[in-house]
Protein backbone atom coordinates (compact mmCIF):
# COMPACT_ATOMS: atom_id res chain seq x y z
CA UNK A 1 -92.69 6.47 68.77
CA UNK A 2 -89.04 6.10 68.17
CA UNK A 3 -87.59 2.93 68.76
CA UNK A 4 -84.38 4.30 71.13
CA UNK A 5 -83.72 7.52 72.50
CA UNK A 6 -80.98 8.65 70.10
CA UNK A 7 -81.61 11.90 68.57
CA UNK A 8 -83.29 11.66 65.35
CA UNK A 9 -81.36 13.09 62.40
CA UNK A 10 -84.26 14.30 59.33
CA UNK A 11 -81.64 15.47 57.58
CA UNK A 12 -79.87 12.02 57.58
CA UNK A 13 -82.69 10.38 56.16
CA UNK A 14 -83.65 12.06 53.81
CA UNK A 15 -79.88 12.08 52.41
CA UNK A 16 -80.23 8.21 52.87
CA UNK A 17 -83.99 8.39 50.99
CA UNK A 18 -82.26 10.21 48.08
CA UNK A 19 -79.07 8.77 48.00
CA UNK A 20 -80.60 4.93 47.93
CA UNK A 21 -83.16 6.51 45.35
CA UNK A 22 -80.35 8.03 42.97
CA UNK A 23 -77.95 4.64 43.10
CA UNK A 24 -81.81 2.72 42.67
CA UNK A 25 -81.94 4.31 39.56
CA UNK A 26 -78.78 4.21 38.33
CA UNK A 27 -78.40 0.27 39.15
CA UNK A 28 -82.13 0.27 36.75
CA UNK A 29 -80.43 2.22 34.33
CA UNK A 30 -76.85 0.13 34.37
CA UNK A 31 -78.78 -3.36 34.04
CA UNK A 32 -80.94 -2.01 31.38
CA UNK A 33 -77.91 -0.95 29.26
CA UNK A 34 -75.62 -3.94 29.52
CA UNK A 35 -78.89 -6.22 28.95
CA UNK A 36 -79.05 -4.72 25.76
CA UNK A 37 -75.57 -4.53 24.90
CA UNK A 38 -75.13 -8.27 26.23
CA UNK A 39 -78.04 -9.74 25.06
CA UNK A 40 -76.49 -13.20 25.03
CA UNK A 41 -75.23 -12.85 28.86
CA UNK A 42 -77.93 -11.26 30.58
CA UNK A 43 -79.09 -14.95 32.74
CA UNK A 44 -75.19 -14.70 33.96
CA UNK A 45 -75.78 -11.21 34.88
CA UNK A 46 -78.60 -11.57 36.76
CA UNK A 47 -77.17 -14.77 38.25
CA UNK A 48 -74.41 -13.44 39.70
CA UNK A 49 -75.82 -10.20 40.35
CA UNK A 50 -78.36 -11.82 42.35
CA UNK A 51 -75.39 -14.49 44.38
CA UNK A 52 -72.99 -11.47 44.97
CA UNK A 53 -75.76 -8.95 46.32
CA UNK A 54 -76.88 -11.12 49.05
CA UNK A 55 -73.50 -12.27 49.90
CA UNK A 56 -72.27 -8.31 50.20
CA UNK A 57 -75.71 -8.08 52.63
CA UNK A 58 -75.58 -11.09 54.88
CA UNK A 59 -71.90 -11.73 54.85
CA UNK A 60 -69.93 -8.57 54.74
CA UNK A 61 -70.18 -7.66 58.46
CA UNK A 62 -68.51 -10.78 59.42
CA UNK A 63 -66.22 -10.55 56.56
CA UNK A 64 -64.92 -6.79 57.96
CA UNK A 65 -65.12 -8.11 61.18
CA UNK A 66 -62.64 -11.03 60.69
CA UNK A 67 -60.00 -8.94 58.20
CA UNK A 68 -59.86 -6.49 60.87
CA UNK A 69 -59.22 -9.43 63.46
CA UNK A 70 -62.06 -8.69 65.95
CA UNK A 71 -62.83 -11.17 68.81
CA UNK A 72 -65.66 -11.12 70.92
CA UNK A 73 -64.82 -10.44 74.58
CA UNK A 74 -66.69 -11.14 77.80
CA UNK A 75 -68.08 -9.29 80.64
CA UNK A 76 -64.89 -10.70 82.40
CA UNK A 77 -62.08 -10.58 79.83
CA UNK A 78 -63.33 -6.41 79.54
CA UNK A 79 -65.36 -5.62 82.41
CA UNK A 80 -64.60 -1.46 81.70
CA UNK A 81 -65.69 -1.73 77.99
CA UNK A 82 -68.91 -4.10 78.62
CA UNK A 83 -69.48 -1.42 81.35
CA UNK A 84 -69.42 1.33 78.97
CA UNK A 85 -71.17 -0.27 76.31
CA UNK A 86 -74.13 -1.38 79.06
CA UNK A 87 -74.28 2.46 79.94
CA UNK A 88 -75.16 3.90 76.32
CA UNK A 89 -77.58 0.98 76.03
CA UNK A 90 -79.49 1.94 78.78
CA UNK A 91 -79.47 5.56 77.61
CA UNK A 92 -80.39 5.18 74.18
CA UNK A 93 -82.78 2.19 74.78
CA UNK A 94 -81.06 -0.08 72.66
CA UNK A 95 -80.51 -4.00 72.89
CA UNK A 96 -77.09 -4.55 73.59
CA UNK A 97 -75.13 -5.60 70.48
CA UNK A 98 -71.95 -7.90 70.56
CA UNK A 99 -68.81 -6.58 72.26
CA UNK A 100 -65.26 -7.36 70.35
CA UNK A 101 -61.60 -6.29 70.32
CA UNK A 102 -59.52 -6.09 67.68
CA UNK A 103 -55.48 -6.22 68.52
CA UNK A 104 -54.50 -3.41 66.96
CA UNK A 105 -52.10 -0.28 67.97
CA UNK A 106 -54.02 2.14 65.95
CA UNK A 107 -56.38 3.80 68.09
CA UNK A 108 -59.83 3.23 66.58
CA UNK A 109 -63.67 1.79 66.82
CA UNK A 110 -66.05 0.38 64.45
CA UNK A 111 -69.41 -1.06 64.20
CA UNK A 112 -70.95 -3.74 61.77
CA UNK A 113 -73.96 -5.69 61.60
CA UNK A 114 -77.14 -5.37 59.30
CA UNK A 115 -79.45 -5.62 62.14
CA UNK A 116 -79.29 -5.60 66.38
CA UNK A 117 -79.27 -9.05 66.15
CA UNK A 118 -75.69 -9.05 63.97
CA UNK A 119 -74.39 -6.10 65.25
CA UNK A 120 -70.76 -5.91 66.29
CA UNK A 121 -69.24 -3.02 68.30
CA UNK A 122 -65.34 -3.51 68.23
CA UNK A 123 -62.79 -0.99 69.47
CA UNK A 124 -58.78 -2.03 69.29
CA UNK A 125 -56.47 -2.05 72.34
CA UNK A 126 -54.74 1.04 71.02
CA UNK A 127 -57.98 2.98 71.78
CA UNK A 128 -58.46 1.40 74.90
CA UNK A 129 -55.22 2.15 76.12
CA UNK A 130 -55.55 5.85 75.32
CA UNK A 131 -59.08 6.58 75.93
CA UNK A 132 -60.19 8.01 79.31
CA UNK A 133 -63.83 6.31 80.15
CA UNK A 134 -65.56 9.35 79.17
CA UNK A 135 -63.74 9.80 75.76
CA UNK A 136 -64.79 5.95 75.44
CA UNK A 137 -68.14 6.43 75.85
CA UNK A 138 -68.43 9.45 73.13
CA UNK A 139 -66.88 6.41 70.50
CA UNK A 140 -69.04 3.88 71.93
CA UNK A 141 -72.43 6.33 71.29
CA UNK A 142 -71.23 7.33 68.20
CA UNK A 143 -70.77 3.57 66.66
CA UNK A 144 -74.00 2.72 68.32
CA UNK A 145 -75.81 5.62 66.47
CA UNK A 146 -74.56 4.15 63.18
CA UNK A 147 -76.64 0.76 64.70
CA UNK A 148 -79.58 3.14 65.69
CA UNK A 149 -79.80 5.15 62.11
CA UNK A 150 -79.16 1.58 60.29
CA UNK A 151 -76.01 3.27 58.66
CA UNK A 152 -74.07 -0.05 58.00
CA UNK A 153 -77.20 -1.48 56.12
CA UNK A 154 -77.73 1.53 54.26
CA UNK A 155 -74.01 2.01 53.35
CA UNK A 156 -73.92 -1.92 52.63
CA UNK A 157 -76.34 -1.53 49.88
CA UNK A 158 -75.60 1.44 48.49
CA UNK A 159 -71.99 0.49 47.73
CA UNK A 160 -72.92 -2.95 45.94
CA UNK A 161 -73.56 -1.10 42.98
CA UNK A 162 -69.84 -0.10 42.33
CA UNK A 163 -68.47 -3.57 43.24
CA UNK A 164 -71.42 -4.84 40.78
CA UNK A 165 -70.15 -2.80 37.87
CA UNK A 166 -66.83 -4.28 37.87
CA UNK A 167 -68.00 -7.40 38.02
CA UNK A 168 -70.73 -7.34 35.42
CA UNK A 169 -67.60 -5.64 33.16
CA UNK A 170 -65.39 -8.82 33.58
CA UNK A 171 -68.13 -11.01 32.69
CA UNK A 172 -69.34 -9.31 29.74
CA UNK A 173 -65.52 -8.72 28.41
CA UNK A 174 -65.70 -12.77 29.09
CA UNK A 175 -68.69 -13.60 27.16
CA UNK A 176 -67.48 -11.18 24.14
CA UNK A 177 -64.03 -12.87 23.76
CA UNK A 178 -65.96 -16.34 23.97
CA UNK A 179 -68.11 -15.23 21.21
CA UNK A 180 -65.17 -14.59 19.26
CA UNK A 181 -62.50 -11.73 18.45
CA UNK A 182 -64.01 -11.91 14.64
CA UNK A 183 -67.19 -11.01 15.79
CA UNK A 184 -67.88 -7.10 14.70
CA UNK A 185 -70.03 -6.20 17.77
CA UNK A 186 -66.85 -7.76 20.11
CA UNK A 187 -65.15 -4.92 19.56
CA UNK A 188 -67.81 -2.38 20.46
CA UNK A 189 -68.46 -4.62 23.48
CA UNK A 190 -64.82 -4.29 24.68
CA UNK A 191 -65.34 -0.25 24.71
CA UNK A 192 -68.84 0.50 25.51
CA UNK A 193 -68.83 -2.28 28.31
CA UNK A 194 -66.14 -1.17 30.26
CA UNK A 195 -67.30 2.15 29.80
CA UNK A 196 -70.49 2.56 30.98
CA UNK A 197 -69.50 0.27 34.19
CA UNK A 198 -66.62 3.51 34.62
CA UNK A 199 -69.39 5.83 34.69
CA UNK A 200 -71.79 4.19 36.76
CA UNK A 201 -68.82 3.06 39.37
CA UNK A 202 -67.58 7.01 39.90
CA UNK A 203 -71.19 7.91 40.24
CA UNK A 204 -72.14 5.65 43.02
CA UNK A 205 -68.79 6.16 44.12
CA UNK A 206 -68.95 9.58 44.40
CA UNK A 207 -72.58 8.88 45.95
CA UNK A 208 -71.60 7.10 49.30
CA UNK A 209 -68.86 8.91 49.85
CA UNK A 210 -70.69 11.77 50.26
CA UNK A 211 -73.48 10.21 52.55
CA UNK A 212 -70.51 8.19 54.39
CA UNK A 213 -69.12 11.87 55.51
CA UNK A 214 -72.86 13.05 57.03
CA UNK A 215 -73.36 10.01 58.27
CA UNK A 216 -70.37 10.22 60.54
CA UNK A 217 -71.59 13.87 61.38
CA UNK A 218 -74.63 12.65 62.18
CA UNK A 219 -73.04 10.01 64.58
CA UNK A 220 -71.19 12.33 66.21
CA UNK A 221 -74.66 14.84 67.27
CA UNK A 222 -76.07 11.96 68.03
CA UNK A 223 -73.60 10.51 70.30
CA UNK A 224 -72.94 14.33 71.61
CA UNK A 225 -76.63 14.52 72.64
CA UNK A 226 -77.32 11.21 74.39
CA UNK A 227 -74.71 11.46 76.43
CA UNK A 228 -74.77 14.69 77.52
CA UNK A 229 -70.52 15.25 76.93
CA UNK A 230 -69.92 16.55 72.92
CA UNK A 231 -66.56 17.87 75.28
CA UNK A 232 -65.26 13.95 75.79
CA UNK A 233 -66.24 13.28 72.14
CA UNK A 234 -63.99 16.05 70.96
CA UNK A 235 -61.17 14.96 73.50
CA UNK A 236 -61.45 11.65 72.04
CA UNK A 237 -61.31 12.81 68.38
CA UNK A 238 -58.60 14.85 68.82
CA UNK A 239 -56.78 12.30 70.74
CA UNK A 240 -57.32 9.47 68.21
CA UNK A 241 -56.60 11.66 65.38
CA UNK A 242 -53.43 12.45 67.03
CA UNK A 243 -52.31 9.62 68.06
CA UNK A 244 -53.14 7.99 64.41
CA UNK A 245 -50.60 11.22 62.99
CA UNK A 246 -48.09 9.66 65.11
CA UNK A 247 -48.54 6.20 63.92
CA UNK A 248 -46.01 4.88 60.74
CA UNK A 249 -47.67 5.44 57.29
CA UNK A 250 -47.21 1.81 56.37
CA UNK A 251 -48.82 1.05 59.55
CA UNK A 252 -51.95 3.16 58.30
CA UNK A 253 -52.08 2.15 55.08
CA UNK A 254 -52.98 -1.47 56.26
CA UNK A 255 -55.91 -0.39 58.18
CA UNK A 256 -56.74 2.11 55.43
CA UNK A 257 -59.49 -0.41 53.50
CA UNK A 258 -61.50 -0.19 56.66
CA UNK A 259 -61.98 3.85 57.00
CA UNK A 260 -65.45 3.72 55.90
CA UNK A 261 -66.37 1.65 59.17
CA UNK A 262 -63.72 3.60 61.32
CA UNK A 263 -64.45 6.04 63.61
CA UNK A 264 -61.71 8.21 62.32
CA UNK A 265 -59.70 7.56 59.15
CA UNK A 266 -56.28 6.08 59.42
CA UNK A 267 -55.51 8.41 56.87
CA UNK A 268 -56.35 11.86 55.72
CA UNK A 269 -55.24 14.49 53.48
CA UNK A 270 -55.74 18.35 52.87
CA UNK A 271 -56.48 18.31 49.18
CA UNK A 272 -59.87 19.44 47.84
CA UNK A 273 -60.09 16.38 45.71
CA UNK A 274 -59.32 14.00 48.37
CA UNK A 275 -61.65 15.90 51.15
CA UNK A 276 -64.91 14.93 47.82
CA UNK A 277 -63.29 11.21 48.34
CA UNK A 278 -62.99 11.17 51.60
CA UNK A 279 -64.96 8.46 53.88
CA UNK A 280 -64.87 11.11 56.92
CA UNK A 281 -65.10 14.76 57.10
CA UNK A 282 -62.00 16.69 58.42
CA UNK A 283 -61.24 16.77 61.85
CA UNK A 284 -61.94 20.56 62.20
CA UNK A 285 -65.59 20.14 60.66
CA UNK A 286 -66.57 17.40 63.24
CA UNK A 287 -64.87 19.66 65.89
CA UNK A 288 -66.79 22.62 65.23
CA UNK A 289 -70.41 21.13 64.94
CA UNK A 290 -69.36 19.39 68.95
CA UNK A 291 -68.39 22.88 70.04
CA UNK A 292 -71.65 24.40 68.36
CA UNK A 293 -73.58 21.39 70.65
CA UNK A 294 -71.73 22.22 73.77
CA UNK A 295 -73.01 26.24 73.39
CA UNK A 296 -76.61 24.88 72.17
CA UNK A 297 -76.96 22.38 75.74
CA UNK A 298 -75.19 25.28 77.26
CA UNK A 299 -79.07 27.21 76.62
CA UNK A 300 -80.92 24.87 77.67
């Protein structure tokens, strides 16, 4: 029996089953190359492979949270938004995470947390003062879906292996120039090292980017479904993605670190390569799968 009434999304897991499975490999595959490239290194490696993997996972919700400046708010200091986020609660029979606001002019929402028990919902007072309360409740279903599907601790561990492989590079560049610039094998080292962590970092790169982009398709069913209104969820995507047009680029571009937790990206671009980089898909693929849900309740 499903724990809370948001649709469930097959297709989403099994992109998450694969996706975890290929970067699972890959991380196998990584270690077991610079092991045997670094022989001398490998209790380092594991050492700080070890320390910096559960840091990312226990610590990197409240490090987002506090670079994007969120503070917790009461039922008083927001009754509207505690009202909203009470109402998709109830609906998708979920425990009611934390409720924060970041002071922001971009117009935009995010959710972090590894579990209900950590989870953050923040939305900034540029989207507050644009949204109209049904528009807010589309962004407030869609972040919670991303708590329902466990996006952020999916998305959490599948991008450790990227940060992983340039760290492992810097320490194994380290212990090769402390063994000494004589040394035949250094040289080798200084090539094949960084090399192989280039690979494996495009890879997984490439790899959560594309799951990041369902994910937030997924989100937006979801949220379309449980509440009923994929109509206000478009209305609010539109808006937001207007509004964020609007907004100075070097405004954006500060804000631009955080797109993968966004609800839309502070910045976005036309060009085929940058669509395959992309955190979000484009505004007009998100538009047409609401507008597909609106005919397909329609039926019913």
């Amino acid at each position: 029996m499903p724990r809370n009434r948001f649709a469930p999304d097959r297709g989403l897991t099994t992109r998450m089953v694969v996706t975890m499975f290929l970067i699972g490999l890959l991380y196998v595959v990584f270690a077991g190359v610079l092991l045997a490239l670094l022989r001398g290194s490998w209790p380092i490696i594991l050492v700080v492979a070890g320390l910096l993997f559960v840091a990312q996972f226990w610590f990197s919700d409240r490090i987002a949270a506090f670079s994007m400046g969120a503070r917790e708010v009461t039922a008083q200091e927001q009754p509207e938004l505690h009202g909203v986020v009470d109402r998709i609660c109830a609906l998708a029979d979920l425990p009611k995470p934390k409720v924060a606001v970041a002071n922001s002019d971009v117009p935009n929402a995010f959710a972090t947390g590894r579990n209900h028990k950590n989870t953050v919902v923040c939305v900034t007072t540029g989207l507050l003062r644009r949204l109209e309360p049904e528009e807010l409740e589309g962004v407030v279903a869609h972040e919670l879906s991303h708590v329902a599907h466990k996006d952020v601790a999916v998305m959490t561990i599948a991008s450790f292996l990227g940060v992983l492989a340039g760290v492992i590079t810097r320490i194994g560049l380290w212990g090769g120039f402390r063994r000494g610039g004589r040394d035949p094998g250094t040289a080798a080292l200084v090539v094949l090292v960084p090399l192989v962590s280039a690979v494996v970092y495009v890879i997984s790169f490439l790899l959560t980017r594309m799951l990041s982009r369902y994910r937030e398709l997924s989100a937006d069913r979801s949220a379309a479904l449980l509440t009923g209104r994929p109509s206000a969820l478009a209305s609010a995507l539109t808006k937001v993605s207007g509004e964020l047009a609007a907004i100075p680029t070097k405004d954006l571009r500060a804000t631009e670190p955080f797109n993968a937790f966004y609800f839309a990206p502070a910045l976005t671009s036309n060009a085929t390569v940058s669509k395959l980089l992309a955190t979000h898909p484009s505004l007009e693929q998100r538009l047409a799968q609401l507008a597909a849900i609106t005919v397909e309740l329609d039926r019913r």
